[in-house]
N, C-alpha and C. Protein backbone atom coordinates (compact mmCIF):
# COMPACT_ATOMS: atom_id res chain seq x y z
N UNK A 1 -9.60 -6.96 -1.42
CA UNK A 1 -8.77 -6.53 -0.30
C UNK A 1 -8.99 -5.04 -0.11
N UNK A 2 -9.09 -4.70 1.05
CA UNK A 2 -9.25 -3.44 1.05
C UNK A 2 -8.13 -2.67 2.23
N UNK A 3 -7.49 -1.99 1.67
CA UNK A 3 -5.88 -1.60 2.11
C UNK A 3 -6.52 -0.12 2.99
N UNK A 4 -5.63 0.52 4.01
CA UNK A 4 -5.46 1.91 4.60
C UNK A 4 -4.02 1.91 3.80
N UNK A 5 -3.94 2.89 3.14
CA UNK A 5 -2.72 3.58 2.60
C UNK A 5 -1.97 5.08 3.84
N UNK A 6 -0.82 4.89 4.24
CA UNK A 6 -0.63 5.88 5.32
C UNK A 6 0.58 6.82 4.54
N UNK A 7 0.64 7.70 4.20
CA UNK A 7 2.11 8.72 4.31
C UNK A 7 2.32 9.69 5.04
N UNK A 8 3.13 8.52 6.22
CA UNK A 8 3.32 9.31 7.36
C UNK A 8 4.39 10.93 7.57
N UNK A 9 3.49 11.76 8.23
CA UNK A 9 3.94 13.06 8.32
C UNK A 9 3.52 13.87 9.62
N UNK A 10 4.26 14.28 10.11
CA UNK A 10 3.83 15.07 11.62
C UNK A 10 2.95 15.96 10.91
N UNK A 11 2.98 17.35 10.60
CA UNK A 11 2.01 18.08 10.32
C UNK A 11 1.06 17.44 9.30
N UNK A 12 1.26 16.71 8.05
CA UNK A 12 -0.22 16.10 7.04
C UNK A 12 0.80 14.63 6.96
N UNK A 13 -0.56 13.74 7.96
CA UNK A 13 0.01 12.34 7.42
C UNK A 13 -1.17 12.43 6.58
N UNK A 14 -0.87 11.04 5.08
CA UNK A 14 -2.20 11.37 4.28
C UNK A 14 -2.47 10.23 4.33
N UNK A 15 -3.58 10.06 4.12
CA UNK A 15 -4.47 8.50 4.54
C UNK A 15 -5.12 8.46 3.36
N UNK A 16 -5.66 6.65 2.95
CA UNK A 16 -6.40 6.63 1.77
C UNK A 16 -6.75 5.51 2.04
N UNK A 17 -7.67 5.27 1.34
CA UNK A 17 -8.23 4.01 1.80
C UNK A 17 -8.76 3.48 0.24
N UNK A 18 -8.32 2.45 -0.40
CA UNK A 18 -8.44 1.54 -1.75
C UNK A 18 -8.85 0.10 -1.51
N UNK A 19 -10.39 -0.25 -2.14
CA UNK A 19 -10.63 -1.66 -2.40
C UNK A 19 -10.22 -2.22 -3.41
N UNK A 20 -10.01 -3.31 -4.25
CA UNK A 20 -9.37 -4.01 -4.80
C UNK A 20 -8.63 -5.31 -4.97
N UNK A 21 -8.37 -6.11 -6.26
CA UNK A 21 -7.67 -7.00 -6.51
C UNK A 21 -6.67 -6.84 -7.55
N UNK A 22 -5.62 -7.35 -7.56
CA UNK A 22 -4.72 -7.41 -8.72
C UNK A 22 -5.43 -7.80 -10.03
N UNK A 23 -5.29 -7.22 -10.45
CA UNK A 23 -5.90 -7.55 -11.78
C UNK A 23 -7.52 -6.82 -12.54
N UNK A 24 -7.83 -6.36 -11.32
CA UNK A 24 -8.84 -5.86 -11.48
C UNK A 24 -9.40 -4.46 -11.25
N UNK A 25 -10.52 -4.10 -11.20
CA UNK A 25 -10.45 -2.11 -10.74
C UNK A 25 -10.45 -1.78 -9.76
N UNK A 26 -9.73 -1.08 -9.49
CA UNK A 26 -9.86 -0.69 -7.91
C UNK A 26 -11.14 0.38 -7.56
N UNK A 27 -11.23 0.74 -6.40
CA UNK A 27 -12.23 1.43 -5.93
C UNK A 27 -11.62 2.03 -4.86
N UNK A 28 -11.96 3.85 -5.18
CA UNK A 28 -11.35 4.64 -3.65
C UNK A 28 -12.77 4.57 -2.64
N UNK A 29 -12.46 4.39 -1.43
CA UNK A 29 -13.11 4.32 -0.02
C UNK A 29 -13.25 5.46 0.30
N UNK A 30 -12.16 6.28 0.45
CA UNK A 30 -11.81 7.29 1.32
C UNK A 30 -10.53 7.82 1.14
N UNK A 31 -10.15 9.17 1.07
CA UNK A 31 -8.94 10.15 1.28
C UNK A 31 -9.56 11.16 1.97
N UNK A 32 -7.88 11.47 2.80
CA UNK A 32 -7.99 12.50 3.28
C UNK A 32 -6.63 12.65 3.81
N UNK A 33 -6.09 13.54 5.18
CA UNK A 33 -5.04 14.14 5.52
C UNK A 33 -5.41 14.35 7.41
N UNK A 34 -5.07 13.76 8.31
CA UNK A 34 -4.88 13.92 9.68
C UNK A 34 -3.54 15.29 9.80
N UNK A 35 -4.25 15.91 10.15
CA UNK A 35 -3.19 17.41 10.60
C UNK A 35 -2.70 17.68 11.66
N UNK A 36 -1.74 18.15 11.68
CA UNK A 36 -2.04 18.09 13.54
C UNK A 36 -0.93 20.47 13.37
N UNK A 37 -1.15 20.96 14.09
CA UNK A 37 -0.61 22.51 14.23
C UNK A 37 1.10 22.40 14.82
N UNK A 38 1.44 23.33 14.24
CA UNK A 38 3.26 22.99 14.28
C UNK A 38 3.45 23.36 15.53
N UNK A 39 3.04 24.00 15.71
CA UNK A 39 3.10 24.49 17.34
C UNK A 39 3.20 24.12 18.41
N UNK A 40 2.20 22.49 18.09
CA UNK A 40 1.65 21.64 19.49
C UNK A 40 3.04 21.39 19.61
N UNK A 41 2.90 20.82 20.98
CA UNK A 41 4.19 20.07 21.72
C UNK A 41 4.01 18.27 20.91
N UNK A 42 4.89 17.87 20.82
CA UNK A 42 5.26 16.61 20.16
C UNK A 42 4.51 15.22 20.49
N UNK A 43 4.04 15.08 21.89
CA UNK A 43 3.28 14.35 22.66
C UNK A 43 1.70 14.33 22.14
N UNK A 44 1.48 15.95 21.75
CA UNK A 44 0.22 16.02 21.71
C UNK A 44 -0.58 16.18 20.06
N UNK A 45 0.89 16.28 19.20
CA UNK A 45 0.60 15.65 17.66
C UNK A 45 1.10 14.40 17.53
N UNK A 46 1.70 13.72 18.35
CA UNK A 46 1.60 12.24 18.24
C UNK A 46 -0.06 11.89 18.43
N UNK A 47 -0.53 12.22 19.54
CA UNK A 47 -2.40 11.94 20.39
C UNK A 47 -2.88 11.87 18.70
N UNK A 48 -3.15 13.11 18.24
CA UNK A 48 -3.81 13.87 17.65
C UNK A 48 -3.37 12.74 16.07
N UNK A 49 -2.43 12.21 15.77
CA UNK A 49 -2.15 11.49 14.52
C UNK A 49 -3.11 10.09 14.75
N UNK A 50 -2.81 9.29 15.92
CA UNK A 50 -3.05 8.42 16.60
C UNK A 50 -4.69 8.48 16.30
N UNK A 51 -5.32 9.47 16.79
CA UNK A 51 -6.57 9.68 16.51
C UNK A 51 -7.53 9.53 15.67
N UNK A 52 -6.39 10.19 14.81
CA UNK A 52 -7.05 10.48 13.22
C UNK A 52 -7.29 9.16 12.36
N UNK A 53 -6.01 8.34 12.95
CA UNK A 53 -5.90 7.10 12.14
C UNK A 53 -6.91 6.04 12.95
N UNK A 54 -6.99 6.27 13.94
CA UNK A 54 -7.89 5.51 14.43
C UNK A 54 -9.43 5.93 14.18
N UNK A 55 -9.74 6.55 13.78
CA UNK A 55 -11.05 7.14 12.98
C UNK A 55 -11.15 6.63 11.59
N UNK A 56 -10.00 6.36 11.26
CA UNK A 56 -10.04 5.44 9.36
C UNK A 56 -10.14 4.70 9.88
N UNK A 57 -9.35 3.86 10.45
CA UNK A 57 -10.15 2.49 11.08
C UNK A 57 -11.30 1.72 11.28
N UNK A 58 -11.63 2.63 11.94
CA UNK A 58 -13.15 2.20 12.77
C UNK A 58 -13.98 2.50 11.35
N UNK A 59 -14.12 3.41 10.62
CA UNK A 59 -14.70 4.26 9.81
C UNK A 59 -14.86 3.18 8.57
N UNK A 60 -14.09 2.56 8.28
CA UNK A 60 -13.33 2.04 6.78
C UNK A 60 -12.91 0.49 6.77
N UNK A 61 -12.41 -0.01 8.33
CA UNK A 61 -12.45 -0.91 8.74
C UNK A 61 -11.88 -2.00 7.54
N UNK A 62 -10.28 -1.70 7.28
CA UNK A 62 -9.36 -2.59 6.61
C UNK A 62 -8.68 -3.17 6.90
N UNK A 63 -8.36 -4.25 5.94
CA UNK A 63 -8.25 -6.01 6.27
C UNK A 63 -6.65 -5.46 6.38
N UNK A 64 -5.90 -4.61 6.06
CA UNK A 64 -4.38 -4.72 6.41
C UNK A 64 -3.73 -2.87 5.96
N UNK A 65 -2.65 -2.42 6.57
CA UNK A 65 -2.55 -0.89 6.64
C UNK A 65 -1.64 -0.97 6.07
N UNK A 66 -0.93 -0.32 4.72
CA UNK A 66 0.49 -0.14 4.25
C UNK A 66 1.23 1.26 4.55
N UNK A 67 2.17 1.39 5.02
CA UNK A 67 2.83 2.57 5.27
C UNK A 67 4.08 2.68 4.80
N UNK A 68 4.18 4.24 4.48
CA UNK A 68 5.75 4.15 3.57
C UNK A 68 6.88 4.35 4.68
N UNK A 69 7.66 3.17 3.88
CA UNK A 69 8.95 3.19 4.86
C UNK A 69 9.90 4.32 4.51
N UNK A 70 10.09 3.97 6.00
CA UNK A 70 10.94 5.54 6.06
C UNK A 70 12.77 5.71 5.72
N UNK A 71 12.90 6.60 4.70
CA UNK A 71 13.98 6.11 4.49
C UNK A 71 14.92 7.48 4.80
N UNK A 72 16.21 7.62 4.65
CA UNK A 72 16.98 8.35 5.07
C UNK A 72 17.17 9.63 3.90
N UNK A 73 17.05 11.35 4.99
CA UNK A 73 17.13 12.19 3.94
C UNK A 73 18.08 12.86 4.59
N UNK A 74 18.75 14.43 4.17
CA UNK A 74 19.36 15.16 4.61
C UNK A 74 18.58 15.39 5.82
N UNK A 75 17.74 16.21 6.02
CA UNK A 75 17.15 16.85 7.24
C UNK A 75 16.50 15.75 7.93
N UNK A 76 17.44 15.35 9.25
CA UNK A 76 17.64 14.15 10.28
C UNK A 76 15.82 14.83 10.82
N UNK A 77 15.64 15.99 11.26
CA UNK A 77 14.41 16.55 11.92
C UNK A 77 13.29 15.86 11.26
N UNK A 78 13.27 16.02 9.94
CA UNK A 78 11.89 15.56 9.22
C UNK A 78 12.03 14.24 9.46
N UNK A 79 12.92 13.25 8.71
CA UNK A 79 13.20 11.87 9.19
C UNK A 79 12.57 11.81 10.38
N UNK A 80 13.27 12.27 11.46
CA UNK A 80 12.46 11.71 12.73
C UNK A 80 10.89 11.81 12.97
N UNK A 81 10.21 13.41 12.40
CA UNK A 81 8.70 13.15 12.23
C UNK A 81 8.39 12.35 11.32
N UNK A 82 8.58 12.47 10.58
CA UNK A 82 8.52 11.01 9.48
C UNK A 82 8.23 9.54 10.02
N UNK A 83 9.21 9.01 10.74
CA UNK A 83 9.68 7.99 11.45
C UNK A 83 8.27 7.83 12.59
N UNK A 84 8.34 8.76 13.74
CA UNK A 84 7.59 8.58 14.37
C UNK A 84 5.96 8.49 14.54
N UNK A 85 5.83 9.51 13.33
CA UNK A 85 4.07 9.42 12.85
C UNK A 85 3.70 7.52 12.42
N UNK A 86 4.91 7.35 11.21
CA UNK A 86 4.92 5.92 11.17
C UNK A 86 4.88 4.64 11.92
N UNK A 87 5.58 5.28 13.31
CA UNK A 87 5.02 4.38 14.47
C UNK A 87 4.17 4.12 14.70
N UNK A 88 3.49 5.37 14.96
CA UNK A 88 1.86 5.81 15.33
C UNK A 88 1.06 4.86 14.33
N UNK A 89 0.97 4.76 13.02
CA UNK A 89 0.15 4.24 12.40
C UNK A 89 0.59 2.75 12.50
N UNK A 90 1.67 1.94 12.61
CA UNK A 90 2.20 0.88 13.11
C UNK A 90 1.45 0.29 14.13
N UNK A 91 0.97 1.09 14.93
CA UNK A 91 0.87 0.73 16.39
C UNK A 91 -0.75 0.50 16.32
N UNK A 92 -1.54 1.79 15.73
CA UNK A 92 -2.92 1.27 15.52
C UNK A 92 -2.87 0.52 14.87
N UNK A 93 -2.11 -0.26 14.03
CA UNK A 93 -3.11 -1.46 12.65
C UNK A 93 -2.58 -2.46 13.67
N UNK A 94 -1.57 -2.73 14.43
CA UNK A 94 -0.60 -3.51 15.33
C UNK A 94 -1.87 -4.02 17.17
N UNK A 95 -2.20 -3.13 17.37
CA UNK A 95 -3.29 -2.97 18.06
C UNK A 95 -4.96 -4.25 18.15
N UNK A 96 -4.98 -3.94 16.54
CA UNK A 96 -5.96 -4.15 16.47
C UNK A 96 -6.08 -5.54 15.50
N UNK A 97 -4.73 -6.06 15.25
CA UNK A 97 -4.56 -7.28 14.92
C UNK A 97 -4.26 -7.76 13.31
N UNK A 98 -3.91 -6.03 12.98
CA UNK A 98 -3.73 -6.29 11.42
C UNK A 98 -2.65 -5.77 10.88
N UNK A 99 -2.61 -6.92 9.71
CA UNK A 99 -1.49 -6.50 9.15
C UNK A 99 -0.64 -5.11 8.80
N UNK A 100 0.57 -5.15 9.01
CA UNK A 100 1.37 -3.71 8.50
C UNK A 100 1.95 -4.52 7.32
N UNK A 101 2.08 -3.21 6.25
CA UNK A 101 3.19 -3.99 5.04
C UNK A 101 4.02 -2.16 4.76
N UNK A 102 5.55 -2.16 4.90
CA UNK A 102 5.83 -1.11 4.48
C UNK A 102 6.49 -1.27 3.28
N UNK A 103 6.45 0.12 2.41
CA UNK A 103 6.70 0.47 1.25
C UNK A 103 7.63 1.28 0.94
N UNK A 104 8.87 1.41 -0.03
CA UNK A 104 9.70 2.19 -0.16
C UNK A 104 8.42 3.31 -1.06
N UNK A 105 9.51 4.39 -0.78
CA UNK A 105 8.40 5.21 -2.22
C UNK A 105 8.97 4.89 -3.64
N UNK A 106 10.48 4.44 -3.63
CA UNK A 106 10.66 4.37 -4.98
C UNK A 106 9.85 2.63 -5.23
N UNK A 107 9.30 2.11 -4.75
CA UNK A 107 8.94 1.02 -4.97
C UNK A 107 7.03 1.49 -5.21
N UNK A 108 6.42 2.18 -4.43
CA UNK A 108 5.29 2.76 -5.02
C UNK A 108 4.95 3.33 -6.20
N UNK A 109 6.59 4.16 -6.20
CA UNK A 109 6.27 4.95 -7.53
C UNK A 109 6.10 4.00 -8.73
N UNK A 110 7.21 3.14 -8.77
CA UNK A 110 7.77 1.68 -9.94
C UNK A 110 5.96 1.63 -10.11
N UNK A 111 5.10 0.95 -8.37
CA UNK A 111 4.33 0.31 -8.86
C UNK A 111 3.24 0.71 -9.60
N UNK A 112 2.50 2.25 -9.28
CA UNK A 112 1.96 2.97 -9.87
C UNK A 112 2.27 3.68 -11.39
N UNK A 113 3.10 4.17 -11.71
CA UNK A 113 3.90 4.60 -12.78
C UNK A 113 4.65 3.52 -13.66
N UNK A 114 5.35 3.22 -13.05
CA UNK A 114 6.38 2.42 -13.99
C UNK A 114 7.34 2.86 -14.07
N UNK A 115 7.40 3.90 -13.04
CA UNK A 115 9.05 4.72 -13.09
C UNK A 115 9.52 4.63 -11.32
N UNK A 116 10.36 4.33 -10.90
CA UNK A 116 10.65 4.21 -9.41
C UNK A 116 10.95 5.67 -9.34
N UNK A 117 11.45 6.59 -10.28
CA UNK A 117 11.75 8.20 -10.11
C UNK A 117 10.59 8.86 -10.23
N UNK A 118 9.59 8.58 -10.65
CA UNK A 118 8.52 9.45 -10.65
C UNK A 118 7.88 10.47 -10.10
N UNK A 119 7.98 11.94 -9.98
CA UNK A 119 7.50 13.10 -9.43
C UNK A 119 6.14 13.14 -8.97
N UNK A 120 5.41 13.94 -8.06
CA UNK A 120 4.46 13.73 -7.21
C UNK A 120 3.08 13.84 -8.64
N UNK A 121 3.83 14.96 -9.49
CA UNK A 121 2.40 15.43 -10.15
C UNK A 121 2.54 13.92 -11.36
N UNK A 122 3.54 13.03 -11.62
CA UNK A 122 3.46 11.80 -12.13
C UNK A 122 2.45 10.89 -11.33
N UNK A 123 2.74 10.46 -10.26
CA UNK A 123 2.00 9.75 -9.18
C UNK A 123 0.70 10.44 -8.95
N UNK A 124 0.59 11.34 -8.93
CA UNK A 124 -1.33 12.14 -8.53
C UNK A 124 -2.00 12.12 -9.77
N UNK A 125 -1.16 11.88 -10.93
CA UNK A 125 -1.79 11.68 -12.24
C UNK A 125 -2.11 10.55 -12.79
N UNK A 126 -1.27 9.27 -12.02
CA UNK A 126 -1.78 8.09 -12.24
C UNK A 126 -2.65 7.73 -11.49
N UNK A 127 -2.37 7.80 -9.59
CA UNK A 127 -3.75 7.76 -9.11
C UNK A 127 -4.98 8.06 -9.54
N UNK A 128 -4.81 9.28 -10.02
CA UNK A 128 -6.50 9.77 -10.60
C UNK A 128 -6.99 8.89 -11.51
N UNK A 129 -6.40 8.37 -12.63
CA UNK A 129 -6.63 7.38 -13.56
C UNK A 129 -6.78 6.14 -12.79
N UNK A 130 -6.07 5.36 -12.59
CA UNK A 130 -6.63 4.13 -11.73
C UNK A 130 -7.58 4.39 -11.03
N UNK A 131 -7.86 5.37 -10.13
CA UNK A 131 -8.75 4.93 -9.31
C UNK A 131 -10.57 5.61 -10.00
N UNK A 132 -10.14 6.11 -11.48
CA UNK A 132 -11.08 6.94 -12.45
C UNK A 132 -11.63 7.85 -11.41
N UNK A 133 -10.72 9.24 -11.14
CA UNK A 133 -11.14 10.09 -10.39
C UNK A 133 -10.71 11.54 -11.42
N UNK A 134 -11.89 12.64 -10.74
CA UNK A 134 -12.06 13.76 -11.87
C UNK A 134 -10.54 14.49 -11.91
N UNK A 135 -10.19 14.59 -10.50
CA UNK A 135 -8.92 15.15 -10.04
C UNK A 135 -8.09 14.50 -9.51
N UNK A 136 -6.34 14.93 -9.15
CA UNK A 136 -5.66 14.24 -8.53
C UNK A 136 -6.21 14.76 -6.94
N UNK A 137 -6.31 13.61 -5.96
CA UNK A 137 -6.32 14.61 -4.65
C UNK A 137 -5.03 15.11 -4.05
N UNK A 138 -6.00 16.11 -3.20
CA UNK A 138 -4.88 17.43 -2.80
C UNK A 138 -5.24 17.18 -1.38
N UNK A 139 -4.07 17.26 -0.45
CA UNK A 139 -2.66 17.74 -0.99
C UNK A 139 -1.66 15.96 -1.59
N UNK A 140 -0.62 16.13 -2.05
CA UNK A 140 0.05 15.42 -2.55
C UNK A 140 0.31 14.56 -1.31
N UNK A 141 0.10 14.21 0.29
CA UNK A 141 0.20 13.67 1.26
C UNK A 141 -1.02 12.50 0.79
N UNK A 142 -2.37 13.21 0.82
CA UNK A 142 -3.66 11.92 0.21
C UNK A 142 -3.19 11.23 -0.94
N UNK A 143 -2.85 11.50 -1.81
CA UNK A 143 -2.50 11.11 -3.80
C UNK A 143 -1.20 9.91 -3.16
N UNK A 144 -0.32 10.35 -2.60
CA UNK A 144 0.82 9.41 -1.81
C UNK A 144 -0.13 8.19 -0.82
N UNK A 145 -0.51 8.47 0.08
CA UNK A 145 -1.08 7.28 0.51
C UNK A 145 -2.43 6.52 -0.28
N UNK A 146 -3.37 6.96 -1.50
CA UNK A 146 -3.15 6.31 -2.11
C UNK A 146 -2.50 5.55 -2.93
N UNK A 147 -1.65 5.85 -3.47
CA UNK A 147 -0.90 5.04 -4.08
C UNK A 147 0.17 3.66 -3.45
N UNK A 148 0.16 4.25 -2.16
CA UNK A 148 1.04 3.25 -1.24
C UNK A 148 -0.36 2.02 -1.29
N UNK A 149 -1.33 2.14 -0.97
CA UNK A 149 -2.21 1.20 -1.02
C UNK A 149 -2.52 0.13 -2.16
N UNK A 150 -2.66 1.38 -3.11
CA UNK A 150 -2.73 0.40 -4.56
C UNK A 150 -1.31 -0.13 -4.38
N UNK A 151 -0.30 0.13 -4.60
CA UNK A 151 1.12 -0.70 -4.41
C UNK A 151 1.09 -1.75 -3.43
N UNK A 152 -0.10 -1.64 -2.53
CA UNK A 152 0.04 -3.27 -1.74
C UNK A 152 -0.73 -4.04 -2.42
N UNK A 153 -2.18 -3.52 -2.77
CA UNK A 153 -2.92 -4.28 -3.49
C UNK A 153 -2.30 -5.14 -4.39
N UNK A 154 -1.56 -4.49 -5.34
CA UNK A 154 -0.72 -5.00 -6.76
C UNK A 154 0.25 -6.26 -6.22
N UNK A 155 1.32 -5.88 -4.76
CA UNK A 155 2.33 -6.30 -4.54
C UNK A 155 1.85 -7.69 -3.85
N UNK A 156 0.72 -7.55 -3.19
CA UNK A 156 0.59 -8.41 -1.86
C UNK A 156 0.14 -9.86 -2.20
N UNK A 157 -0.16 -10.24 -3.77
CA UNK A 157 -0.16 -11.76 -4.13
C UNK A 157 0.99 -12.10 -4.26
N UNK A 158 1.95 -11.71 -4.93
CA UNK A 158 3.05 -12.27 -5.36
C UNK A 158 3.93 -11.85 -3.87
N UNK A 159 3.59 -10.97 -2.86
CA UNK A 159 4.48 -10.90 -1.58
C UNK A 159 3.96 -12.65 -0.83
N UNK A 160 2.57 -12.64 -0.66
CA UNK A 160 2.19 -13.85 -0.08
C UNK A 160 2.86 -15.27 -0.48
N UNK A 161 2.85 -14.91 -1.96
CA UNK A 161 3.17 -16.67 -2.85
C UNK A 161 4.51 -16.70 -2.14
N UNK A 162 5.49 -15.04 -2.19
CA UNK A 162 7.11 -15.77 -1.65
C UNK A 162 7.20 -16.48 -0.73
N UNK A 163 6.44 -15.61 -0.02
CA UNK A 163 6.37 -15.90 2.01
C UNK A 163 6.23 -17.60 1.97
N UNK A 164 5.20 -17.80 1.23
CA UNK A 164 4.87 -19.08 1.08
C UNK A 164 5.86 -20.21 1.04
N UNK A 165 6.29 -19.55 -0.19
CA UNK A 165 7.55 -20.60 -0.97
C UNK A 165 8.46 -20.97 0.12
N UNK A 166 8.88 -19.17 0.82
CA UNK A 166 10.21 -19.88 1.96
C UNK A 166 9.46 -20.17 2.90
N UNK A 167 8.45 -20.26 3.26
CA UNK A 167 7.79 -21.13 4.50
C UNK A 167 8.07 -22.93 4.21
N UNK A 168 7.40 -23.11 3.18
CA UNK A 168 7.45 -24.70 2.80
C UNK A 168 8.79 -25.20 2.86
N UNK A 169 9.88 -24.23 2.24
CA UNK A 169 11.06 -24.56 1.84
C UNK A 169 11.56 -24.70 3.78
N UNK A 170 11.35 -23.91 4.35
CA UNK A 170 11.77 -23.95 5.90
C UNK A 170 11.47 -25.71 6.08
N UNK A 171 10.01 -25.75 6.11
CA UNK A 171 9.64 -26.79 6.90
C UNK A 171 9.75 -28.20 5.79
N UNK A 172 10.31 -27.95 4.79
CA UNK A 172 10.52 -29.30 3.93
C UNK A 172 12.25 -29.84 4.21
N UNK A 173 12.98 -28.76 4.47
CA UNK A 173 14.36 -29.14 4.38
C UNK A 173 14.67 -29.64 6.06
N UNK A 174 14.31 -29.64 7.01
CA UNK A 174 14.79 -30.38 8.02
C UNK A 174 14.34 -32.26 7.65
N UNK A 175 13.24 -32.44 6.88
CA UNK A 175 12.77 -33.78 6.65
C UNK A 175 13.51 -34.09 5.25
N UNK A 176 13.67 -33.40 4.50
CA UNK A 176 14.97 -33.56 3.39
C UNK A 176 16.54 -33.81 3.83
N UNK A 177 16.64 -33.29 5.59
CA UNK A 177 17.93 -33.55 6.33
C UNK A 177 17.81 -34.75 6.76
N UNK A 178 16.56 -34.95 7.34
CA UNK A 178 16.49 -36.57 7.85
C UNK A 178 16.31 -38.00 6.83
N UNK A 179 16.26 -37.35 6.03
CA UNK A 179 16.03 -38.41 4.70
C UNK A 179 17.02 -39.00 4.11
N UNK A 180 17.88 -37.99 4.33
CA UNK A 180 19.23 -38.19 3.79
C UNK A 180 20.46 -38.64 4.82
N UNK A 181 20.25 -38.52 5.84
CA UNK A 181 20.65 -39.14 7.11
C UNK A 181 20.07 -40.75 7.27
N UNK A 182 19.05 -41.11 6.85
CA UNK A 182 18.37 -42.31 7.39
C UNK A 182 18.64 -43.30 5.64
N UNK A 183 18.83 -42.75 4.59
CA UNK A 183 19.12 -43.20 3.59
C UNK A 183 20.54 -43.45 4.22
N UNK A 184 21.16 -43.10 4.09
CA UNK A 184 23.02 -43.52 4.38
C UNK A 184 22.87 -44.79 5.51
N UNK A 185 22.19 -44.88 6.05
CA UNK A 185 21.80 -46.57 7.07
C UNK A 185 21.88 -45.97 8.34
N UNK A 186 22.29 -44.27 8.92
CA UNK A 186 22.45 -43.96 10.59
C UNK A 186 21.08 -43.85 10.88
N UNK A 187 20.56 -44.12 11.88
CA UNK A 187 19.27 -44.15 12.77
C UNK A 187 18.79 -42.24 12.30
N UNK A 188 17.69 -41.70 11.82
CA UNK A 188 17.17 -40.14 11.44
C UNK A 188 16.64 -39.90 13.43
């Protein structure tokens, strides 16, 4: 499977790109960081995110995009760039017919570390090891969206088997309703 890892950010969303299976070694594709200048007007670092991610795309061309979900902080401002870059990358994998899976960070961290509290230089230190790299990458925006990736890699068999389970369970219990209706002698 080969994942786009996104940590979405108005000025550095960080992008990564990880091949891989559970169970097995992973391989980095690609890192890096889409920038956009604090300055621009909001319209035109949305363009400019949009862009960037659409260049991993085409570039790297992965079977499904994980992005960290966005969760609630003091400063409502960042949240909202936060939020909206995340659209942006939503919208290209959404576009083009592929899967989104979002990620808490304390659920990246758990999956990488083993600690859901884990600090950035914890997480850029395990990335480097999994993915057997000389350094952690910089800035801590790339090291984050790798790791959101490997966290789908890891997550996304045992996410599928659930999906599964309550799929069957959906479509077994209306004929488990009629079974039990037509057993008692009323017409199913």
């Amino acid at each position: 499977m080969r994942v786009l890892g996104v940590d979405p950010g108005l000025t550095r969303c960080g992008v990564g790109v990880v091949e891989g299976a559970a169970g097995r070694p992973l391989t980095l594709r690609g890192v890096g960081v889409v920038r956009t200048p604090v300055d621009a007007e909001l319209g035109d670092r949305l363009v400019a995110i949009e862009q960037g991610i659409e260049q991993w795309l085409d570039e790297h061309q992965p079977e499904c995009v994980a992005v960290e979900r966005v969760f609630s902080q003091h400063n409502v401002r960042t949240v909202m760039g936060t939020a909206q870059a995340s659209a942006v990358a939503m919208l290209c994998a959404a576009r083009r017919g592929l899967p989104v899976a979002l990620h808490t960070p304390s659920e990246v961290k758990a999956a990488v570390t083993g600690n859901g509290r884990a600090d950035k230089a914890q997480v850029g230190a395990m990335v480097t090891r999994l993915l057997r790299l000389d350094a952690p990458p910089k800035p801590a925006d790339a090291a984050d969206a790798l790791a959101l990736a490997i966290c789908h890699i890891w997550r996304a068999p045992a996410q599928n088997r659930l999906q599964q389970a309550v799929a069957l369970h959906a479509t077994k219990a209306p004929i488990a309703d009629r079974a039990s209706i037509a057993s008692k002698g009323r017409p199913a």
